[in-house]
N, C-alpha and C. Protein backbone atom coordinates (compact mmCIF):
# COMPACT_ATOMS: atom_id res chain seq x y z
N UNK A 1 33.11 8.62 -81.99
CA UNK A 1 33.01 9.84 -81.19
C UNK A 1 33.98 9.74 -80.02
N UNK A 2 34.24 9.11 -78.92
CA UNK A 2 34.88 8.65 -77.80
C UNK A 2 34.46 9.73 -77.30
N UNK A 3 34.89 11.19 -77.49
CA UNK A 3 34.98 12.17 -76.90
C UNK A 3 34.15 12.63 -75.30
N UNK A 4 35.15 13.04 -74.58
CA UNK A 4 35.00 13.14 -73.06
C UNK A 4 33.59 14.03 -73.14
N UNK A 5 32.73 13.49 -72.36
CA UNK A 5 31.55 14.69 -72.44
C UNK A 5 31.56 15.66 -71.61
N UNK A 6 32.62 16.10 -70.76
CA UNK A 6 32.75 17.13 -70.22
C UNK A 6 33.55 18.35 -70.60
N UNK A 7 34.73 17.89 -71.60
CA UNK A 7 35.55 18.84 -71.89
C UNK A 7 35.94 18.87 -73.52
N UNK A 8 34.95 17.52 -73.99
CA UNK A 8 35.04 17.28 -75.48
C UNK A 8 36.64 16.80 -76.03
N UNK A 9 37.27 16.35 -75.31
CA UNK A 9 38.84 16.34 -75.68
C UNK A 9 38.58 14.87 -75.77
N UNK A 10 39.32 14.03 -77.26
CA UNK A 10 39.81 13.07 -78.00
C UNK A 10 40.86 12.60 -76.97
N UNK A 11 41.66 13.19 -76.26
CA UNK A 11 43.03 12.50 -75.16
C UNK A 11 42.61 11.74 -74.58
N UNK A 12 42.71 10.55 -74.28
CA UNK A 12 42.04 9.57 -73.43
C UNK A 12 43.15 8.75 -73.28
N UNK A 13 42.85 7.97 -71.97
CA UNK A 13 42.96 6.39 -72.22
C UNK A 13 42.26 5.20 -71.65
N UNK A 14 42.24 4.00 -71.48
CA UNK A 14 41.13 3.05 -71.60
C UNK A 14 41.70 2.36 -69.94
N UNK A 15 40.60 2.22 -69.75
CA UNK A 15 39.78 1.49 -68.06
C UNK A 15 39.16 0.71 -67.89
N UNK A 16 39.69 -0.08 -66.53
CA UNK A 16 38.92 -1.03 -66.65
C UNK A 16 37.31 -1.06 -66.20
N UNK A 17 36.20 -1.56 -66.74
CA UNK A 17 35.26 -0.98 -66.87
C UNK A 17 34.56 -2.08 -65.19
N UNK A 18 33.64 -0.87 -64.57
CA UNK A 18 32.94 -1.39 -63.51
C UNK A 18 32.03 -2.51 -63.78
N UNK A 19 31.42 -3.54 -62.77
CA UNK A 19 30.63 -4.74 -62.82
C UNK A 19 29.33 -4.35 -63.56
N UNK A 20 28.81 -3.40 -63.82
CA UNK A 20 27.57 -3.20 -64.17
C UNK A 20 27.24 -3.03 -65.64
N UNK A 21 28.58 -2.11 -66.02
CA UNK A 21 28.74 -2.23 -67.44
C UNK A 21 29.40 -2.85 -68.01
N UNK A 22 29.92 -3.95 -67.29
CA UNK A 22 30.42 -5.11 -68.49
C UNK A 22 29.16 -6.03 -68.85
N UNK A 23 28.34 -5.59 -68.26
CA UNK A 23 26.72 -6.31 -68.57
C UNK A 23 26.33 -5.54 -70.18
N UNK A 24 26.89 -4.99 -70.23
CA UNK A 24 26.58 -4.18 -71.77
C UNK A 24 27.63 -4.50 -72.55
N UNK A 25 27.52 -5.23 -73.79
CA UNK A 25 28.46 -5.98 -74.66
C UNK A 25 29.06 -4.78 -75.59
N UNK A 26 30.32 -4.19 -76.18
CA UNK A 26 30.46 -3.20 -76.22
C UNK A 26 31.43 -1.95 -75.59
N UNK A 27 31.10 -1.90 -74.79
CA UNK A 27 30.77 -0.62 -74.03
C UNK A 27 32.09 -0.64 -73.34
N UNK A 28 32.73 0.48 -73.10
CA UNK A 28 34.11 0.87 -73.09
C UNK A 28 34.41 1.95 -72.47
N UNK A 29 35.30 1.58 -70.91
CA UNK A 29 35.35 2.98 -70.30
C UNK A 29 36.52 3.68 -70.51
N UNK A 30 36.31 4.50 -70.31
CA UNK A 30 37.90 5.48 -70.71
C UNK A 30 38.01 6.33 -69.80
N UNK A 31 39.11 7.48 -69.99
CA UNK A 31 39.59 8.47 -68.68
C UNK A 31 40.18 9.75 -69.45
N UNK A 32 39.97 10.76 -69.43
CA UNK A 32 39.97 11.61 -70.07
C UNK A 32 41.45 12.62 -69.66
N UNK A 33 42.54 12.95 -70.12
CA UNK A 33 43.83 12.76 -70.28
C UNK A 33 43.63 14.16 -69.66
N UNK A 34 43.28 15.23 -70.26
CA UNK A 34 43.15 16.53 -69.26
C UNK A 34 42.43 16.87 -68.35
N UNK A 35 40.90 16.70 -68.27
CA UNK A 35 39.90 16.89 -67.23
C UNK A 35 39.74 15.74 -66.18
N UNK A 36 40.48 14.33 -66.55
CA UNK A 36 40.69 13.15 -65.71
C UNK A 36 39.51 12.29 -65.39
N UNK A 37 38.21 13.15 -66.24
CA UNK A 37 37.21 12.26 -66.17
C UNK A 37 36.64 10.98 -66.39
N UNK A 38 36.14 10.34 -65.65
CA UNK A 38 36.11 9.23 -65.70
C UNK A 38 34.50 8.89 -66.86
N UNK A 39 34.36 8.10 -68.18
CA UNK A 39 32.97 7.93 -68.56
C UNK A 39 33.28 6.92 -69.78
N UNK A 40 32.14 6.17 -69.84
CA UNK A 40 32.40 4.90 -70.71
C UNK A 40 31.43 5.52 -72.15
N UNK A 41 31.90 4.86 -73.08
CA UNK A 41 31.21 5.22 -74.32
C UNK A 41 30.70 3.84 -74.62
N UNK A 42 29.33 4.40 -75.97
CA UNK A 42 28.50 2.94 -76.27
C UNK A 42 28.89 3.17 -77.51
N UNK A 43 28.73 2.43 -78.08
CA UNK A 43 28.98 2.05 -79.35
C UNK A 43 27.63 1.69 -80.47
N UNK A 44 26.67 1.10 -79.44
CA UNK A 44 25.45 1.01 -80.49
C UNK A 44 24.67 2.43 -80.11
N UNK A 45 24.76 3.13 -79.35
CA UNK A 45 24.38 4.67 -79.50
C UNK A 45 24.86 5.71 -79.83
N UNK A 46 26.86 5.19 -80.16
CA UNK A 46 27.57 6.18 -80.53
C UNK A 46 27.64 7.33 -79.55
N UNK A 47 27.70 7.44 -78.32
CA UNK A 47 27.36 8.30 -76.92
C UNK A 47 28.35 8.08 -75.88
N UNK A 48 29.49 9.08 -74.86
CA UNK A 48 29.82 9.35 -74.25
C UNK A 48 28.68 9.63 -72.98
N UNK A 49 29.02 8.87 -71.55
CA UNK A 49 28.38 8.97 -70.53
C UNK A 49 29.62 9.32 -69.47
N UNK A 50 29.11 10.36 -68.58
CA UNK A 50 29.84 10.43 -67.04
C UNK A 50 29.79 9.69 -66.12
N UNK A 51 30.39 8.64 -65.55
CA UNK A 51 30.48 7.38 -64.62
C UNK A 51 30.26 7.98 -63.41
């Protein structure tokens, strides 16, 4: 899925992820190429979150 949950756009690119969620094995923040949003995706929920 990756997809930005604010504007649904696939454009991304990858960040370095804050202290809290590197506690979650996985889990991968990204930045969203048009809306500039910042939100990490999970992978064992398959889910986009807003940071």
């Amino acid at each position: 899925m990756k997809a930005c949950p604010r504007c649904k756009s696939v454009s991304r690119h990858r960040m370095r992820r804050n202290p809290i969620t590197k506690l979650i094995p996985g889990a991968r923040a990204y930045a969203c190429d048009h809306c500039n949003t910042q939100y990490t995706w999970f992978p064992f929920i398959n889910r986009s979150f807003k940071v």
